[in-house]
Protein backbone atom coordinates (compact mmCIF):
# COMPACT_ATOMS: atom_id res chain seq x y z
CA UNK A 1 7.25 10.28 70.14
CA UNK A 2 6.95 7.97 73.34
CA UNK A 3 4.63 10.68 74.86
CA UNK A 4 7.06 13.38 74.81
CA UNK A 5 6.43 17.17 73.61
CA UNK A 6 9.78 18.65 72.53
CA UNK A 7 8.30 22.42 71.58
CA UNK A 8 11.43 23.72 70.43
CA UNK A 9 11.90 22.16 67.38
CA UNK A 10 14.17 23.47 64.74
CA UNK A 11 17.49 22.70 62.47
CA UNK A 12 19.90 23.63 64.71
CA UNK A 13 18.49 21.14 67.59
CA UNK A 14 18.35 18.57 64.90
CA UNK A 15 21.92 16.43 64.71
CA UNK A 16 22.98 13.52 63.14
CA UNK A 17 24.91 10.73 64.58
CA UNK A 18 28.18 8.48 63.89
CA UNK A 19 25.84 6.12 62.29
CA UNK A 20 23.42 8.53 60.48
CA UNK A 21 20.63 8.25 62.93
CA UNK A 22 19.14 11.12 63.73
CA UNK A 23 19.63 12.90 67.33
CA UNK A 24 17.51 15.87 68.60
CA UNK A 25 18.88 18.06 71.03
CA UNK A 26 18.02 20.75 73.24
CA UNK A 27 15.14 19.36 75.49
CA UNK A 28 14.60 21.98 78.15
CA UNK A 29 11.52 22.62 76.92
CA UNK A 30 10.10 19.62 76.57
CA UNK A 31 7.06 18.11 78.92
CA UNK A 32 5.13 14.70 78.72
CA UNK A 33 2.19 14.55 77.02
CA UNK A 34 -0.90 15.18 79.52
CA UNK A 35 1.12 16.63 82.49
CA UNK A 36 1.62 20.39 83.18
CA UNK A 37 4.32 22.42 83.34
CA UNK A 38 5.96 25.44 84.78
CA UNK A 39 4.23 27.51 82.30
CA UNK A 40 5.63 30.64 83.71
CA UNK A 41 8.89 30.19 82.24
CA UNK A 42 7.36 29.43 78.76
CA UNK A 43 5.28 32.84 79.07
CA UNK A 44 8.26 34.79 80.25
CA UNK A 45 9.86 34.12 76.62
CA UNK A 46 7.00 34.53 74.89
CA UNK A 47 7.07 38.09 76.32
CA UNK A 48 9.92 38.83 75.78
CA UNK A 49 9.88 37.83 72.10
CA UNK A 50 6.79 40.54 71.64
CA UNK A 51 9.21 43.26 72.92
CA UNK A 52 11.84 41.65 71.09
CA UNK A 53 12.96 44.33 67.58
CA UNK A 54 16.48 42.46 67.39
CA UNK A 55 15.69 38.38 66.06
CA UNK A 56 18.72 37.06 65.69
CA UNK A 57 20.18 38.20 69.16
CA UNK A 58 16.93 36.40 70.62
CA UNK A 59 17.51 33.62 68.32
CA UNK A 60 20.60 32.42 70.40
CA UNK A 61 18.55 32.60 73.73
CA UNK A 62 14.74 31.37 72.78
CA UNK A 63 15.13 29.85 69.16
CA UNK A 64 13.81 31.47 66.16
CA UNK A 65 10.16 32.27 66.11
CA UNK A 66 9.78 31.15 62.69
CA UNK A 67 9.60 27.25 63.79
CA UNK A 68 6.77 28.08 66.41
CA UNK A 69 3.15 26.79 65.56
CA UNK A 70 0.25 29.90 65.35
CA UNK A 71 -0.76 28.21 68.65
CA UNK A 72 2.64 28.37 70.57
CA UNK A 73 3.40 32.24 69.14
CA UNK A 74 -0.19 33.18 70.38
CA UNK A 75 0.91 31.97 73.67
CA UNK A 76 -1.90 29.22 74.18
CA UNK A 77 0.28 27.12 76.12
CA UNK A 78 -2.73 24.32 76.72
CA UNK A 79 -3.04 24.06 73.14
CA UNK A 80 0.72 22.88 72.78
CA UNK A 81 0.79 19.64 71.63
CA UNK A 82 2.10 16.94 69.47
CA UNK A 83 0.54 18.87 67.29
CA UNK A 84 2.97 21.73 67.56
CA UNK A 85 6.11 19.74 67.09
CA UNK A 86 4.47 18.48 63.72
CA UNK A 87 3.97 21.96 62.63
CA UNK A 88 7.85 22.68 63.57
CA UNK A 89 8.90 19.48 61.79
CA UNK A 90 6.78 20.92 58.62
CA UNK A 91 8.72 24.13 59.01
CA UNK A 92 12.02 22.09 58.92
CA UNK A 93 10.72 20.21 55.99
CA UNK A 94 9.45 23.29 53.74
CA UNK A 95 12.97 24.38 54.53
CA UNK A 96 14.48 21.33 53.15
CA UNK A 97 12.70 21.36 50.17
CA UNK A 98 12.45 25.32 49.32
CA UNK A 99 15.82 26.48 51.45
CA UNK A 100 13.64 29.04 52.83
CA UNK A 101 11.52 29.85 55.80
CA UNK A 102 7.70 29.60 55.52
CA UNK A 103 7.23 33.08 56.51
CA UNK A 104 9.47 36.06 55.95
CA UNK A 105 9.51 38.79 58.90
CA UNK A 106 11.42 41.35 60.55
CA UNK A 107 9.69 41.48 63.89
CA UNK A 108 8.23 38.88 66.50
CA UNK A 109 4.51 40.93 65.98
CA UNK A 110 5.18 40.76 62.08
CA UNK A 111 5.44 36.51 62.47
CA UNK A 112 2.62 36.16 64.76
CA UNK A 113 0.32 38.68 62.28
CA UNK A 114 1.40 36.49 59.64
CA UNK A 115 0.87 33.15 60.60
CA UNK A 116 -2.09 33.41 62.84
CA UNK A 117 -3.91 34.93 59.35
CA UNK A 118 -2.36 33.41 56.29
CA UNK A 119 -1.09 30.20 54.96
CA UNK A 120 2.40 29.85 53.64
CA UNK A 121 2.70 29.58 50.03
CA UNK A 122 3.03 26.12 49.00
CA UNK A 123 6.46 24.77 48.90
CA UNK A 124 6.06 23.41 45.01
CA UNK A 125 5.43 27.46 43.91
CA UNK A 126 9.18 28.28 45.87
CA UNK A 127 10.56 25.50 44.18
CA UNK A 128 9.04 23.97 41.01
CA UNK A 129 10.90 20.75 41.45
CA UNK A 130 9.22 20.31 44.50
CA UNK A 131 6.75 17.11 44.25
CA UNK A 132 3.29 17.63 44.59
CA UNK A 133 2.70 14.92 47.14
CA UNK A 134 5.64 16.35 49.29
CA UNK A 135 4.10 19.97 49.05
CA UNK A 136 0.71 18.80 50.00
CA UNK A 137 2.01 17.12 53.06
CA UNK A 138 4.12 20.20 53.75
CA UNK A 139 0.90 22.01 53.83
CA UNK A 140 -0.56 19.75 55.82
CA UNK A 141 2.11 20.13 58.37
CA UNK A 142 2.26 24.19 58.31
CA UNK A 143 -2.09 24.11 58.59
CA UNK A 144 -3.20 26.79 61.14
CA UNK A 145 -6.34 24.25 61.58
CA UNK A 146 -4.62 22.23 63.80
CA UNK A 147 -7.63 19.01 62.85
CA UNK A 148 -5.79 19.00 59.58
CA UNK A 149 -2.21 18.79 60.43
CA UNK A 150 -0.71 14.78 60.90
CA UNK A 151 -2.04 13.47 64.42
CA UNK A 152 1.43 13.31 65.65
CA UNK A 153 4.85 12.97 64.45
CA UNK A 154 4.74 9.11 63.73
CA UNK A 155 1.25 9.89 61.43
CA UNK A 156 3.98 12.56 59.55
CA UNK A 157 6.75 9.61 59.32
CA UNK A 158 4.44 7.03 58.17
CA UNK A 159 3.19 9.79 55.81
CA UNK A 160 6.62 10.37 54.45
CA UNK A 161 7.30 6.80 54.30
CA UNK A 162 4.19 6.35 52.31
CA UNK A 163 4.98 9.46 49.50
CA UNK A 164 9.04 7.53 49.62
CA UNK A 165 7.13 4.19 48.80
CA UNK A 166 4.97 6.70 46.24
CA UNK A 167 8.00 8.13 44.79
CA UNK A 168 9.59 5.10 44.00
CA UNK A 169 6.55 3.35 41.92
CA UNK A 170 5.83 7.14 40.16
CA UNK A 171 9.45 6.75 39.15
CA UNK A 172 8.97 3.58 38.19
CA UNK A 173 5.75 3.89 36.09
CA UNK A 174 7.32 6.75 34.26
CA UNK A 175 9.92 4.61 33.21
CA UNK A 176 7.88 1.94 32.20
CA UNK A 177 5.43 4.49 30.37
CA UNK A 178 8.84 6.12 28.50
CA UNK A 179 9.82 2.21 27.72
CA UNK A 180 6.26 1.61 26.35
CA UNK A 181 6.38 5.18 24.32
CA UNK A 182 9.66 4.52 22.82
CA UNK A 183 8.72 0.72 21.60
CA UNK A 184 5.24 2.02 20.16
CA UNK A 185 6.78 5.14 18.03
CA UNK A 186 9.30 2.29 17.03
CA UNK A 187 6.23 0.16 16.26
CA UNK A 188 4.60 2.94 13.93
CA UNK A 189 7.59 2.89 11.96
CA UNK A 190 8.43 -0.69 11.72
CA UNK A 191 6.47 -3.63 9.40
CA UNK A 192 5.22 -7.14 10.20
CA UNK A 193 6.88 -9.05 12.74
CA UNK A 194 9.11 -6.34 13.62
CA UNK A 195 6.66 -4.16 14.80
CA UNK A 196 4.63 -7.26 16.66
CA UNK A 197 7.80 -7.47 18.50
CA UNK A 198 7.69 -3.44 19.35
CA UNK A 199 4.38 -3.69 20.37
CA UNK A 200 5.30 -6.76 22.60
CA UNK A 201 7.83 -4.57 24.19
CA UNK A 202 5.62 -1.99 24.59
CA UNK A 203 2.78 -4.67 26.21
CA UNK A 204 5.26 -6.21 28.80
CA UNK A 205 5.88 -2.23 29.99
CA UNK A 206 2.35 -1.51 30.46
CA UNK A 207 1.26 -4.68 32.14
CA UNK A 208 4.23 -3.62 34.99
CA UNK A 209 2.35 -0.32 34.94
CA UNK A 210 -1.00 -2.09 35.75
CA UNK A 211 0.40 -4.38 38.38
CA UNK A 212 2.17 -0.51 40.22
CA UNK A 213 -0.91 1.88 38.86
CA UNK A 214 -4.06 0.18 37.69
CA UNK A 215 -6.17 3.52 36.79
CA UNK A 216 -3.41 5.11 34.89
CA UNK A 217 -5.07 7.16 32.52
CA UNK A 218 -1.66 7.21 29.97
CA UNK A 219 -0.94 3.29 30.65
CA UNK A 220 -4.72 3.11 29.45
CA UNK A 221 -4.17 5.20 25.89
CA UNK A 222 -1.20 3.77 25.38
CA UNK A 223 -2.61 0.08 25.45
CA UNK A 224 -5.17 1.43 23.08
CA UNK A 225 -2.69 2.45 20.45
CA UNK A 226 -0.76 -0.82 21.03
CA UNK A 227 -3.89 -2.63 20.23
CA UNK A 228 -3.90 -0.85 17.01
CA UNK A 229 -0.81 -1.69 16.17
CA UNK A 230 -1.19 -5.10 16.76
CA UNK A 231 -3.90 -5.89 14.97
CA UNK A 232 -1.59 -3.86 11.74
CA UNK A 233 1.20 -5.87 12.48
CA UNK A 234 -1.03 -9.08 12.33
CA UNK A 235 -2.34 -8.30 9.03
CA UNK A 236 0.98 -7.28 7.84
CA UNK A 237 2.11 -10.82 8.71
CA UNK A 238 -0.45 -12.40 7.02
CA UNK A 239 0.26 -10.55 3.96
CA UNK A 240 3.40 -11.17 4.09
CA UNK A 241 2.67 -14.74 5.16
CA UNK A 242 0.13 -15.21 1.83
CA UNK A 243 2.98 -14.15 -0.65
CA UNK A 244 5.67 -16.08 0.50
CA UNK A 245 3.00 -19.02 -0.07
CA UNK A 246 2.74 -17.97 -2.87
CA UNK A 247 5.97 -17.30 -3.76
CA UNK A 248 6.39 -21.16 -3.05
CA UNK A 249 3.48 -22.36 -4.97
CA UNK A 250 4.83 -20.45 -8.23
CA UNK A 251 8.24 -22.16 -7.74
CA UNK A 252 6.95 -25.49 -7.37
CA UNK A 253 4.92 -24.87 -10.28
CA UNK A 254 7.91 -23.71 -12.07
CA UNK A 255 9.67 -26.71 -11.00
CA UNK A 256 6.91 -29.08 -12.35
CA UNK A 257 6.95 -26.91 -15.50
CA UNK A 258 10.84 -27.29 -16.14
CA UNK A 259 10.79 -31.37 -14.75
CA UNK A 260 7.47 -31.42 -17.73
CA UNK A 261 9.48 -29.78 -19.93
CA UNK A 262 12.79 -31.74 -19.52
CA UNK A 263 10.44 -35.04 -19.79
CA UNK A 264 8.93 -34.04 -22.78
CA UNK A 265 12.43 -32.90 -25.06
CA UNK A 266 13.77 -36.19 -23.70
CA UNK A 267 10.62 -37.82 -25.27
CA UNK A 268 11.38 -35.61 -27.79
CA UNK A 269 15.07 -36.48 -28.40
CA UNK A 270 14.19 -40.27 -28.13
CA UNK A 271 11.98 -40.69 -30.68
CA UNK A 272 14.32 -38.17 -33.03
CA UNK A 273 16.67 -40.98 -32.21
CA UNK A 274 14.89 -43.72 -32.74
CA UNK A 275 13.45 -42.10 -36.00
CA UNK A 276 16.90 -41.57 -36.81
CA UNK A 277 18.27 -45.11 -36.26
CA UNK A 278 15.42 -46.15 -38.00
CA UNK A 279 16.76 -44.69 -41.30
CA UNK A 280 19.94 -45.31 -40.65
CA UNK A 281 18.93 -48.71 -40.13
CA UNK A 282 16.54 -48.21 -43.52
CA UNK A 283 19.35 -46.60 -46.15
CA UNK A 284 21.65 -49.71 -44.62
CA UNK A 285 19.22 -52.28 -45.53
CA UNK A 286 19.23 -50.59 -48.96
CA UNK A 287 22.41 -49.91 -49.62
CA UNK A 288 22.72 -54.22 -48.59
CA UNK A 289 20.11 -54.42 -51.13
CA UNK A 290 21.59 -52.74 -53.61
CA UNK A 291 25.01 -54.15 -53.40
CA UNK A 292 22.78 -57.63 -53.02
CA UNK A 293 21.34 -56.92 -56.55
CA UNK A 294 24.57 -55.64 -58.03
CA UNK A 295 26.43 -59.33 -56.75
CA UNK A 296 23.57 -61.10 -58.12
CA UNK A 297 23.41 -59.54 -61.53
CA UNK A 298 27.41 -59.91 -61.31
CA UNK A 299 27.14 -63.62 -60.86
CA UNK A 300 24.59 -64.38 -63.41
CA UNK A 301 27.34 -62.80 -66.19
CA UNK A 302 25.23 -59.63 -66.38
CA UNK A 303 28.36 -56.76 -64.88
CA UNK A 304 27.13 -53.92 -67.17
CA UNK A 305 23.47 -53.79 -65.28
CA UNK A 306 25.00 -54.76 -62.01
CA UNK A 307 27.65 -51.79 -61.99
CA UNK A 308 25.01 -49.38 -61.24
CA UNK A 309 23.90 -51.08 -58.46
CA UNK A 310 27.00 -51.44 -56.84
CA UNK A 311 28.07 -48.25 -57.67
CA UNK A 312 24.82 -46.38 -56.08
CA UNK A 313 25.97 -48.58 -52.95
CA UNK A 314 29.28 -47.11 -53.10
CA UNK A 315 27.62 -43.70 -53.20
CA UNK A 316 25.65 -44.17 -50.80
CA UNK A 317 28.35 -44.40 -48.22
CA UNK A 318 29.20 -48.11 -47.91
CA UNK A 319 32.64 -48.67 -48.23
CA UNK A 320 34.36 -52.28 -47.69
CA UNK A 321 36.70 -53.70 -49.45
CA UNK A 322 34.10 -56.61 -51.00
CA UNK A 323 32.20 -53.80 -52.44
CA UNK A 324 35.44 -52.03 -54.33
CA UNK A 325 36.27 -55.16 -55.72
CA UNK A 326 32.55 -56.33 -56.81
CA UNK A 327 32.47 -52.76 -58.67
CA UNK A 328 35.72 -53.26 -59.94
CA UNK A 329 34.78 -56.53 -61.56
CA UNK A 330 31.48 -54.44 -63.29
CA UNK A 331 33.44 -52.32 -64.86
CA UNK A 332 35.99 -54.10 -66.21
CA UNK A 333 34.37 -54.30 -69.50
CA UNK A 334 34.73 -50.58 -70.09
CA UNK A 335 38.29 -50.58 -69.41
CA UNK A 336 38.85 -49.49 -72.90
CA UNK A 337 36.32 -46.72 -73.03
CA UNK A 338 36.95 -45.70 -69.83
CA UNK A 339 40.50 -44.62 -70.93
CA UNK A 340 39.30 -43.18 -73.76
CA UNK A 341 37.50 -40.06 -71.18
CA UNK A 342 41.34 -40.13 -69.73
CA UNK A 343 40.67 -42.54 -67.15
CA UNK A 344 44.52 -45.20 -66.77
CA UNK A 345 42.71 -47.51 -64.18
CA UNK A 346 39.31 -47.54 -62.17
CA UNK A 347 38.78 -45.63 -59.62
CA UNK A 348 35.64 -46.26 -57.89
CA UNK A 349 36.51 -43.64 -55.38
CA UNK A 350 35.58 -41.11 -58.74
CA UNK A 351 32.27 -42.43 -59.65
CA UNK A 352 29.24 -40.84 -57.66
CA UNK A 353 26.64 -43.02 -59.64
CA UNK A 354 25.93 -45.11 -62.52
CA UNK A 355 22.94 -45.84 -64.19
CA UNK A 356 22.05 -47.76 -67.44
CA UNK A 357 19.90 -45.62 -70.56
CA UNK A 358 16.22 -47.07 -70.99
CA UNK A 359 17.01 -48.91 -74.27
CA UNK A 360 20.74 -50.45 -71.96
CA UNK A 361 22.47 -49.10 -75.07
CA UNK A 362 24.55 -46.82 -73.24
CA UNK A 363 26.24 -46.45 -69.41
CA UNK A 364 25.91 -42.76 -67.86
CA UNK A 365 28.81 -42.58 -65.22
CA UNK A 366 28.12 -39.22 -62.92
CA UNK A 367 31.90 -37.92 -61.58
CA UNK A 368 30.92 -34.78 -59.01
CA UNK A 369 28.26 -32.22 -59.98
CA UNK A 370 28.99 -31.14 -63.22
CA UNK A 371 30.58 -33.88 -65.01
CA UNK A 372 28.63 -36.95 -66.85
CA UNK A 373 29.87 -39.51 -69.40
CA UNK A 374 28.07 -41.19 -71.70
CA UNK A 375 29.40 -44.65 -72.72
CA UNK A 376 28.02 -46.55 -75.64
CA UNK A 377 27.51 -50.09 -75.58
CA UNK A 378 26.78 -51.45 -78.93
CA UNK A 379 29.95 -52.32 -79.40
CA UNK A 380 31.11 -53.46 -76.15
């Protein structure tokens, strides 16, 4: 950064300070970027890290090889770059990620055999959790074609800025993906409007995933099976929809029926009514007729033909005073024979009916349902 080549990049000249910013350290190494150096002194290590059998006492004097780009362990010192740093920040990262170095070695010849030839192994094959877009950038980083590493070390913090931004929406679509999973198995299971309301769930979730990720291949098959379920769920509602109308229709028809049916027993009961006051009002007018006769046949001196008359009224449940005493008056004349079937005194209340023979030669007096009498009048 600013123009400045550190070339001795590594974790232990990397602090950080009081406020969590990050300090580098060590900068006797460094040059500007375009100006030469006192290369001697850069050569003189380099040679002595080729004789070097014992790392980690040269580790404390020179650093440790295994942060040093193929370019700076050859010894190409014009080929030391910004470049370089970015493959020692790479190193730094794959160690961050795996908690290993790139390159395992013994001897200063061993590391520059190795990485002038080969390519680390990817960081994501170390360490499975490793992401995929932070391994590929690590590889980018550790390339021995230096056209493929980051241009410099802001390209490689804008790049890691970038995956962070990455991260965050990948995160955030898988959630969104599980959300939209989770509403659409509940959907499956669910009927009607309660699985149109999954399946809204589900919808809202993958329309967040098209706004982060519009290509996603799962966002796309799941909206798919969500537009399956929809269109169920619709037709399950309209089912359901068609038999509640129904279910309405057959109780207001069952309403009508029971209002029709009350309307026609109450027709019912008021002509049985009517019908019936009618014959009430019928056996009164002939039980008035009667007793009418009786009086009449009573006044004109006839009380033998008007007894029955009276007493059929009688019968026929009218009761009044004026009645008793008209059939009392008819049947005076048979006082005598009267007492002679063990009768003391009248008793209208004992007669059912009374009725004259064809020939009026005799009076048949009915008392209850087994007894008649039989009363001659020749003589009376």
């Amino acid at each position: 950064s600013k123009g400045v080549i550190h070339r001795d990049l590594k974790p232990t000249n990397v602090a950080l300070g009081e406020y969590g910013e990050v300090i580098l350290l060590d900068w006797g190494l460094a040059k500007l970027a375009g100006q030469s150096d006192d290369a001697h002194r850069w050569q003189a290590r380099v040679r002595d890290l080729r004789a070097a059998t014992d790392l980690e006492t040269m580790a404390g004097a020179v650093g440790t090889p295994g942060f040093m780009s193929p370019e700076a362990a050859l010894g190409r010192l014009d080929e030391v770059d910004e470049l370089s740093d970015v493959y020692s920040l790479g190193v730094i990262l794959y160690m961050v990620l795996t908690g290993r170095r790139p390159y395992e070695f013994r001897t200063y010849a061993e590391y520059v055999d190795r990485v002038a030839r080969e390519d680390p192994p990817p960081a994501c094959s170390v360490e499975p959790a490793v992401p995929d877009g932070l391994s590929e950038l690590c590889a980018r980083c550790l390339a021995r074609e230096r056209s493929r590493r980051p241009a410099d070390v802001d390209a490689l913090a804008t790049a890691l800025r970038a995956w962070q931004a990455a991260s965050v929406i990948d995160r955030e679509v898988d959630g969104l993906l599980r959300d939209a999973r989770t509403a659409l198995d509940s959907a499956a299971e669910a009927r009607g409007d309660e699985r149109l309301r999954q399946v809204e769930r589900a919808s809202v979730a993958l329309a967040q995933v098209a706004k982060r990720r519009p290509d996603d291949e799962t966002a796309a098959g799941l909206r798919h099976r969500a537009e399956s379920l929809r269109k169920l769920g619709i037709g399950e509602r309209e089912r359901a929809a068609g038999r509640r109308l129904m279910v309405r229709v057959g109780i207001g028809a069952l309403a009508l029926t029971v209002v029709a049916a009350l309307l026609v027993a109450a027709e019912i009961n008021r002509e049985r009514d009517e019908k019936a006051h009618a014959a009430e009002r019928a056996e009164r007018r002939l039980l008035e007729s009667l007793e009418e006769s009786g009086r009449t046949l009573l006044l004109a001196g006839h009380p033998l033909r008007a007894a029955p008359y009276l007493a059929a009224a009688y019968d026929g449940g009218k009761d009044d005073p004026v009645l008793r005493l008209l059939l009392r008056e008819a049947c005076r004349p048979l006082d005598a024979q009267l007492a002679t079937f063990g009768l003391d005194e009248i008793r209208p209340t004992l007669i059912h009916a009374l009725t004259l023979s064809p020939d009026d030669r005799a009076l048949v007096a009915a008392r209850g349902q087994q007894v008649l009498r039989f009363l001659s009048l020749i003589h009376i």
